[in-house]
PDB file of N, CA and C in Angstrom:
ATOM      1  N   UNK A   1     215.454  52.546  69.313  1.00  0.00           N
ATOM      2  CA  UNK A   1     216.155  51.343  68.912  1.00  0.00           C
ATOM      3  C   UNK A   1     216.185  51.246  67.386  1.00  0.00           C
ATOM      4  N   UNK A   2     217.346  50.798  66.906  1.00  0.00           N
ATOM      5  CA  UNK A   2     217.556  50.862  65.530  1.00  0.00           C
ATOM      6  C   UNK A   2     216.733  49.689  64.852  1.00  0.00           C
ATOM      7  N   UNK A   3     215.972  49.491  63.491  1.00  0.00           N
ATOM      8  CA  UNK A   3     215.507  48.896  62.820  1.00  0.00           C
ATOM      9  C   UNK A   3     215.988  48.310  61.708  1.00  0.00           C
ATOM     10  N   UNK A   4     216.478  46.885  61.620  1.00  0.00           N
ATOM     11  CA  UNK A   4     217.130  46.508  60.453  1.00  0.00           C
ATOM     12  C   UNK A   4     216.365  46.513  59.361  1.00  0.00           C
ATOM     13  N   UNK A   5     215.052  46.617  59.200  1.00  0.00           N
ATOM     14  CA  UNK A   5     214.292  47.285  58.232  1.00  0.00           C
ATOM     15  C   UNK A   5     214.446  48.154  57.448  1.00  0.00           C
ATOM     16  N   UNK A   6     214.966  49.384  58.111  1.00  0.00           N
ATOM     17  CA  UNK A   6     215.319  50.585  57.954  1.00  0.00           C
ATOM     18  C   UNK A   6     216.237  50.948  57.859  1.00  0.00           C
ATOM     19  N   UNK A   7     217.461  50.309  57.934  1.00  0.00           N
ATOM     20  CA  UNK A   7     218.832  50.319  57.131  1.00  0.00           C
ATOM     21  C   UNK A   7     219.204  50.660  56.230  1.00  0.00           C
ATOM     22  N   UNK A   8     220.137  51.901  56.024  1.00  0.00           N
ATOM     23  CA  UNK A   8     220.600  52.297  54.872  1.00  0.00           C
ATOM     24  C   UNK A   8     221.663  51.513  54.043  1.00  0.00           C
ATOM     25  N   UNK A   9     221.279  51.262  52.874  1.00  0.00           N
ATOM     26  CA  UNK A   9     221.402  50.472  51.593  1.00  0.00           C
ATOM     27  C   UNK A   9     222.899  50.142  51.887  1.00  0.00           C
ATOM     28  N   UNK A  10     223.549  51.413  52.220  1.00  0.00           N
ATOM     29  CA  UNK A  10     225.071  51.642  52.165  1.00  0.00           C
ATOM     30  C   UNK A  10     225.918  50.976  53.039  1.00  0.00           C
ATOM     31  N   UNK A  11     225.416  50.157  54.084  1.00  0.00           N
ATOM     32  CA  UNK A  11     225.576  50.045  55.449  1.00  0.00           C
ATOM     33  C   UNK A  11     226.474  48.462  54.949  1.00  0.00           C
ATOM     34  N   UNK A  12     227.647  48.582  55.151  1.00  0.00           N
ATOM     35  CA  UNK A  12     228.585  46.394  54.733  1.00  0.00           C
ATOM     36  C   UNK A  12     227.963  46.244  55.676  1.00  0.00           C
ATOM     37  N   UNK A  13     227.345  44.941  54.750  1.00  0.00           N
ATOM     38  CA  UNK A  13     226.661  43.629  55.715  1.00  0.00           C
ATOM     39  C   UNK A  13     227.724  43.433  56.610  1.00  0.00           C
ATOM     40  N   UNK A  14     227.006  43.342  57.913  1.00  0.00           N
ATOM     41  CA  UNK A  14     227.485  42.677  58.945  1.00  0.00           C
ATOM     42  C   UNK A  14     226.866  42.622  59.908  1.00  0.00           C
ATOM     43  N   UNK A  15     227.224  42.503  61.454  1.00  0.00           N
ATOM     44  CA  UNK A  15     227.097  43.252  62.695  1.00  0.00           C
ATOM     45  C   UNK A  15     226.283  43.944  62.957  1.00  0.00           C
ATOM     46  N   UNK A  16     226.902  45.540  62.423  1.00  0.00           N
ATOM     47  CA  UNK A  16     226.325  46.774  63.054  1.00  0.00           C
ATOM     48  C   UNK A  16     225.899  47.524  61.824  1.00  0.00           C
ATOM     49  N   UNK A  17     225.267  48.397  61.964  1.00  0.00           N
ATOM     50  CA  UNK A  17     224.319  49.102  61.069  1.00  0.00           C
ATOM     51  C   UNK A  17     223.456  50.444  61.505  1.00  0.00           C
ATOM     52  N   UNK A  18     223.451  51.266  60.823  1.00  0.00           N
ATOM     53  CA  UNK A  18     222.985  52.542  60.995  1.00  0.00           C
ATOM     54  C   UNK A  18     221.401  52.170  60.243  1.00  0.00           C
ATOM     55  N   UNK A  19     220.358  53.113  60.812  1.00  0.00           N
ATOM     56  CA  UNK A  19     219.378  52.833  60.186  1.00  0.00           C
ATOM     57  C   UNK A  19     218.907  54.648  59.307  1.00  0.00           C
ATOM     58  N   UNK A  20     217.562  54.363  58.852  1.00  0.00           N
ATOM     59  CA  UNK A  20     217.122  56.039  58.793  1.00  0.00           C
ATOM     60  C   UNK A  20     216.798  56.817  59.877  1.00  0.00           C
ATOM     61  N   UNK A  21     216.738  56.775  60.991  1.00  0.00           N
ATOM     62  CA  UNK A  21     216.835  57.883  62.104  1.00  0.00           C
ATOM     63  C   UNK A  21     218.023  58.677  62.206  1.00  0.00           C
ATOM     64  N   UNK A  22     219.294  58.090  61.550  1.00  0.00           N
ATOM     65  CA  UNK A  22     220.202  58.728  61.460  1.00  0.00           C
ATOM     66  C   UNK A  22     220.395  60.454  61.883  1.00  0.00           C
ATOM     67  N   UNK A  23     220.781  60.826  61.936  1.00  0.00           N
ATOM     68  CA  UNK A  23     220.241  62.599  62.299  1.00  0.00           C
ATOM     69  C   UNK A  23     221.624  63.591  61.723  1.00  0.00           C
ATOM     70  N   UNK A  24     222.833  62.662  61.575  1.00  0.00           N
ATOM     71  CA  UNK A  24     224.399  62.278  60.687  1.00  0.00           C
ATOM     72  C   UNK A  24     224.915  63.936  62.094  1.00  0.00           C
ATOM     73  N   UNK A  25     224.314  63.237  63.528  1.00  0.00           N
ATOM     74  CA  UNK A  25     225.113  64.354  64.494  1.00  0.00           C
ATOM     75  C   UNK A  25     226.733  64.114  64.649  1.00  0.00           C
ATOM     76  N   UNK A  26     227.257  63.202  63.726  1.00  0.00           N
ATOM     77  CA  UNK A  26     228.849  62.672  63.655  1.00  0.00           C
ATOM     78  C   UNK A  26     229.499  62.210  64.938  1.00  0.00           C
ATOM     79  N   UNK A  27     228.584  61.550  65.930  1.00  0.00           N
ATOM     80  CA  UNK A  27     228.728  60.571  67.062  1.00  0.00           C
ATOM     81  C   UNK A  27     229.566  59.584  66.961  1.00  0.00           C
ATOM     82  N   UNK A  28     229.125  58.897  65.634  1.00  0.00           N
ATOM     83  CA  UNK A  28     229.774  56.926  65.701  1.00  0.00           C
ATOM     84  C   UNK A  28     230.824  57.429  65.140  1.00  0.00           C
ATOM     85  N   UNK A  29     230.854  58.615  64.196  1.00  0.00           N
ATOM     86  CA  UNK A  29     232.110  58.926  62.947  1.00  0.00           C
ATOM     87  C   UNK A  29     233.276  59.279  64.067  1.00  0.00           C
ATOM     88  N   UNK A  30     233.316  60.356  65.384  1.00  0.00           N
ATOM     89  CA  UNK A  30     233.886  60.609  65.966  1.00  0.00           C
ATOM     90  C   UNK A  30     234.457  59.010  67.198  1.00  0.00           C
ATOM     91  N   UNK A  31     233.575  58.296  67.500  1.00  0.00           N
ATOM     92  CA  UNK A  31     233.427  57.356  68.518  1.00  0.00           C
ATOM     93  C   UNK A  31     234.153  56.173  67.744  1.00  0.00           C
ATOM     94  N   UNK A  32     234.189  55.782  66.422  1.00  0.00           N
ATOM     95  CA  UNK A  32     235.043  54.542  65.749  1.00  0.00           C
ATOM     96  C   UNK A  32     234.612  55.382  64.223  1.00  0.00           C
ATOM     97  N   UNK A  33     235.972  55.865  64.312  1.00  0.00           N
ATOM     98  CA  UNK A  33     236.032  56.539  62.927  1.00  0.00           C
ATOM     99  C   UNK A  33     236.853  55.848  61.624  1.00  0.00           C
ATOM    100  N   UNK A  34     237.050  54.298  62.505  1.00  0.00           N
ATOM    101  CA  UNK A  34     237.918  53.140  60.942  1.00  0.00           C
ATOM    102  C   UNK A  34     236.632  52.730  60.437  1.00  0.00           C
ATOM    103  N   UNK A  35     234.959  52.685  61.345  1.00  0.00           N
ATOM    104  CA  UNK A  35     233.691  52.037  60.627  1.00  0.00           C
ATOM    105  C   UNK A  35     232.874  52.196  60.057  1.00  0.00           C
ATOM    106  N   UNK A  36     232.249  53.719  60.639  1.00  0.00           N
ATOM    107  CA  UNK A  36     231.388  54.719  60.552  1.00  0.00           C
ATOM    108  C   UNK A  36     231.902  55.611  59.239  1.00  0.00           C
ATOM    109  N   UNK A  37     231.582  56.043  58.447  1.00  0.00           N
ATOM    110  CA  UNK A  37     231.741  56.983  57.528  1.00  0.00           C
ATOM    111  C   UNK A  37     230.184  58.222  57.398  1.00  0.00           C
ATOM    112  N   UNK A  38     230.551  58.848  56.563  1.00  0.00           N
ATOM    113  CA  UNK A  38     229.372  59.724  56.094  1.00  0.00           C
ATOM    114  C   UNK A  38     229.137  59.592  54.578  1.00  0.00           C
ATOM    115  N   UNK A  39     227.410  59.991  54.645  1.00  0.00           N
ATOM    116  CA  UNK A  39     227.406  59.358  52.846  1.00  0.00           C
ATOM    117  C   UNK A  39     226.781  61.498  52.379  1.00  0.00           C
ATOM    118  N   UNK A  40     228.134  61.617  52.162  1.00  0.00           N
ATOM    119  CA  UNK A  40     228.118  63.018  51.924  1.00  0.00           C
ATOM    120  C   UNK A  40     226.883  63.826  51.173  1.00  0.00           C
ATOM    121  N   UNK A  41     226.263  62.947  50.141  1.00  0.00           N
ATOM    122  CA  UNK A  41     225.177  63.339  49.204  1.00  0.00           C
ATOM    123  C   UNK A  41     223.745  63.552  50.137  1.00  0.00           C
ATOM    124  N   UNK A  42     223.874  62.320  51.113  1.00  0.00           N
ATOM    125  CA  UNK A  42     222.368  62.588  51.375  1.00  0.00           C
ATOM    126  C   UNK A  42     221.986  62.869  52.985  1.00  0.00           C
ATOM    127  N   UNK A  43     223.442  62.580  53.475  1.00  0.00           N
ATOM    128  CA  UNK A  43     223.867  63.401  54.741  1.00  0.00           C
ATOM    129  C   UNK A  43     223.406  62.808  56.238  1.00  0.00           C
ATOM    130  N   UNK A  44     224.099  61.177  56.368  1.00  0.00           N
ATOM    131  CA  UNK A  44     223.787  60.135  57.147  1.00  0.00           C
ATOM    132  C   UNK A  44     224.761  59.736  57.431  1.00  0.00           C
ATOM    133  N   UNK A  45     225.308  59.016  58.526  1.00  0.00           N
ATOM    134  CA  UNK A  45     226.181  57.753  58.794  1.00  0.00           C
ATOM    135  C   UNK A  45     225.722  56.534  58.343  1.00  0.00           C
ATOM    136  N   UNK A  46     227.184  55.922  57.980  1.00  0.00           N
ATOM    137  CA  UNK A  46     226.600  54.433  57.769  1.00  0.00           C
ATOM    138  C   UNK A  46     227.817  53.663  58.382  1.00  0.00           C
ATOM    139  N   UNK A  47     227.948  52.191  58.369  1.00  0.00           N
ATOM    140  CA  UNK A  47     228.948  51.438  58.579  1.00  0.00           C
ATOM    141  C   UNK A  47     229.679  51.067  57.146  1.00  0.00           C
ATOM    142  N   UNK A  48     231.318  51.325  57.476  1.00  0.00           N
ATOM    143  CA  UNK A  48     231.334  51.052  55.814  1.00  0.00           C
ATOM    144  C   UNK A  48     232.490  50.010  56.230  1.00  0.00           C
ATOM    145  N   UNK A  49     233.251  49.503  57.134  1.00  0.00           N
ATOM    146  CA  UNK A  49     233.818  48.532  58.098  1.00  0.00           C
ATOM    147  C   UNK A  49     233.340  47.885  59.022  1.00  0.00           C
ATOM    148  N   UNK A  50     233.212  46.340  58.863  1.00  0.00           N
ATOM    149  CA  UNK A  50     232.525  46.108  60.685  1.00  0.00           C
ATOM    150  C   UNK A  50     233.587  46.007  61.213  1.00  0.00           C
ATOM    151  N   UNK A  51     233.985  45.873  62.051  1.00  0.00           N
ATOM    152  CA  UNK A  51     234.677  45.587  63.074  1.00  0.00           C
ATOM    153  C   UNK A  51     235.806  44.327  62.975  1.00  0.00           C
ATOM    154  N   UNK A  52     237.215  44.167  63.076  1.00  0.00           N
ATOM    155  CA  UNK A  52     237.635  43.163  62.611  1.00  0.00           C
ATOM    156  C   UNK A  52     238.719  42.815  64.191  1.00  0.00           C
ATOM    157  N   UNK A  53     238.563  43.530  65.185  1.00  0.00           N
ATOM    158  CA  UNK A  53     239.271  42.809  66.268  1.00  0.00           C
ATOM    159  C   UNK A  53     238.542  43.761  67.685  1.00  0.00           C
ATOM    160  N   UNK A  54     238.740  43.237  68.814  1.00  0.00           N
ATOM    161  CA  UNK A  54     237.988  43.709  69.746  1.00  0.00           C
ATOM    162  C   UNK A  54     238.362  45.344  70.284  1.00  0.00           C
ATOM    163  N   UNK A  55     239.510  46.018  70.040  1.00  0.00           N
ATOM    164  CA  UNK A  55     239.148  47.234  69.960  1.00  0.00           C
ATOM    165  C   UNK A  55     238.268  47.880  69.068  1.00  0.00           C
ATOM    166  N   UNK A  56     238.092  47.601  67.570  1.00  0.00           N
ATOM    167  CA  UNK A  56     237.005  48.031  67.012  1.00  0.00           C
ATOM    168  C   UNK A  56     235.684  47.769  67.295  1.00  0.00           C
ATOM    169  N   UNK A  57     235.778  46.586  67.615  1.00  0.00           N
ATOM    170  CA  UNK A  57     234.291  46.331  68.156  1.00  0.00           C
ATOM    171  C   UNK A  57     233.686  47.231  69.338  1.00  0.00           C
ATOM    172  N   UNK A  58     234.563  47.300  70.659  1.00  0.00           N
ATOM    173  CA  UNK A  58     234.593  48.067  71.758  1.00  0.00           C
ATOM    174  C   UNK A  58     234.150  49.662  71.503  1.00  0.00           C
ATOM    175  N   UNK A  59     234.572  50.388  70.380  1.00  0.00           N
ATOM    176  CA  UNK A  59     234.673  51.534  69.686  1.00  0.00           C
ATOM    177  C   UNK A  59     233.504  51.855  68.927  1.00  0.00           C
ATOM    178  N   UNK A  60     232.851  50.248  68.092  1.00  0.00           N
ATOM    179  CA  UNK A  60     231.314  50.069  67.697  1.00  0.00           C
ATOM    180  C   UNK A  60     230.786  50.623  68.754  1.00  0.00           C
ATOM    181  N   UNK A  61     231.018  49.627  70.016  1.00  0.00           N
ATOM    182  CA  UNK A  61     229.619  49.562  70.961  1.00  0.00           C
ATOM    183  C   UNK A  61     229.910  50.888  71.363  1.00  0.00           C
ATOM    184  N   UNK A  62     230.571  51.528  71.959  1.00  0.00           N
ATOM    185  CA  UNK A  62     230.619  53.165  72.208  1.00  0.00           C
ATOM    186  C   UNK A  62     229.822  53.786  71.124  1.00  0.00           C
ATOM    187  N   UNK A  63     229.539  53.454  70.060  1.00  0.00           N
ATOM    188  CA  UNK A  63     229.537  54.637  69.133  1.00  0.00           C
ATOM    189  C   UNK A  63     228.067  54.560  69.350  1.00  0.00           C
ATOM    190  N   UNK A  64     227.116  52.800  69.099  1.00  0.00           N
ATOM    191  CA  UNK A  64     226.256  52.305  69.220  1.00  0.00           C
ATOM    192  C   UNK A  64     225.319  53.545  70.931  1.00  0.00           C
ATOM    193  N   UNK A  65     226.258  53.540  71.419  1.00  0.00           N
ATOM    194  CA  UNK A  65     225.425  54.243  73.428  1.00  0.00           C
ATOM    195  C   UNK A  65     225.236  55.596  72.585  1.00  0.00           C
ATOM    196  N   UNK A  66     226.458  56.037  72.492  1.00  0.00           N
ATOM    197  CA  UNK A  66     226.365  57.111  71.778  1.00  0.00           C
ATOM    198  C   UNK A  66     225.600  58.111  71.649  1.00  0.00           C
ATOM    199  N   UNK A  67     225.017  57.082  70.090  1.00  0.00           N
ATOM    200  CA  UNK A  67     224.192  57.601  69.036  1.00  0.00           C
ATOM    201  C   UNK A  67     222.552  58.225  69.951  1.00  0.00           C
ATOM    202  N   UNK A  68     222.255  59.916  69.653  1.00  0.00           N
ATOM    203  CA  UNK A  68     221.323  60.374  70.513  1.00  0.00           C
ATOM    204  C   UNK A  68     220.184  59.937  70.052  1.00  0.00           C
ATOM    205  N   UNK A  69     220.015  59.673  69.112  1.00  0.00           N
ATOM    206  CA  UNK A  69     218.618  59.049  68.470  1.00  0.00           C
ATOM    207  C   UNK A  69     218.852  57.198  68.279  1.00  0.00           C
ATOM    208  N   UNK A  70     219.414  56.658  68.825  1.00  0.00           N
ATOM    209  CA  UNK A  70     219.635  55.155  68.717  1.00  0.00           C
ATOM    210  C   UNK A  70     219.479  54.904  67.356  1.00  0.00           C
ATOM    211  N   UNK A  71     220.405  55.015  66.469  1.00  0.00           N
ATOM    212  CA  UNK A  71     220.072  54.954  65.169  1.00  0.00           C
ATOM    213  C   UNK A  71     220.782  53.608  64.519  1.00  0.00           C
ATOM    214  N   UNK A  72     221.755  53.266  65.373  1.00  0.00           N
ATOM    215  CA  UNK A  72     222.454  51.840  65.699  1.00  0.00           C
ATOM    216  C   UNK A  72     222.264  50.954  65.818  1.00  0.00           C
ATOM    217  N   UNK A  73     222.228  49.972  64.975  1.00  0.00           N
ATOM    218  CA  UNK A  73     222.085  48.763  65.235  1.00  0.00           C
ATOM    219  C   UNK A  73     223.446  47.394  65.662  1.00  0.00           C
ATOM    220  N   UNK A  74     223.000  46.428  66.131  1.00  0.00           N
ATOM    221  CA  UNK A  74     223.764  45.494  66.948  1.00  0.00           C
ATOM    222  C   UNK A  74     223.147  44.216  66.913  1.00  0.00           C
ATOM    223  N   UNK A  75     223.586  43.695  65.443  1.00  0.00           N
ATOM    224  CA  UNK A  75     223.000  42.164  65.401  1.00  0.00           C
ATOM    225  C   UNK A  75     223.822  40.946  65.980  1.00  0.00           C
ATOM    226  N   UNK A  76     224.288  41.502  67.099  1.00  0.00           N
ATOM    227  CA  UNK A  76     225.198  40.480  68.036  1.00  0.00           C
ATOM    228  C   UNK A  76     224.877  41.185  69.485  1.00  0.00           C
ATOM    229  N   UNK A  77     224.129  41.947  69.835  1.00  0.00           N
ATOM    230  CA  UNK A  77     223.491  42.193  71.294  1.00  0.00           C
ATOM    231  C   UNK A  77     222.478  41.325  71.410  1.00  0.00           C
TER     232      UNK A  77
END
C-alpha cells in the first residue's frame, strides 16, 4: 500500500500519487498515460495530472490495481 509519506516531491497535489516503491515498471504510464509521467533523471513514475473527468479517473484507478508493487496512492478510496 502506497504511503503519502513517501511521496515523490514531483507528484501535483491531488488525489493520486506515486510513492518511493515506485520500481518505474511503466504500468500507470501505459494504464492513464494523460497522468502518470516518468521523471527521467531518477527513474520513477509520478502523477503530473490528476484526473479531471471520470474517464481519467477510471484509467487512475486501473493504473492504481495495476501497479505490481502498490506504489499508488488514492486519497479518495
Amino acid at each position: 500500500m502506497a504511503d503519502k509519506s513517501k511521496k515523490w516531491p514531483n507528484n501535483l497535489d491531488g488525489r493520486f500519487y506515486v510513492d518511493d516503491q515506485c520500481i518505474d515498471c511503466d504500468a500507470c504510464r501505459t494504464e492513464a498515460p494523460e497522468n502518470f509521467t516518468r521523471d527521467d533523471d531518477h527513474g520513477y513514475s509520478y502523477v503530473y495530472k490528476q484526473p479531471t473527468n471520470e474517464e481519467e479517473e477510471a484509467k487512475c484507478k486501473a493504473a492504481k490495481e495495476a501497479c505490481p508493487v502498490e506504489a499508488i496512492g488514492d486519497d479518495g478510496a
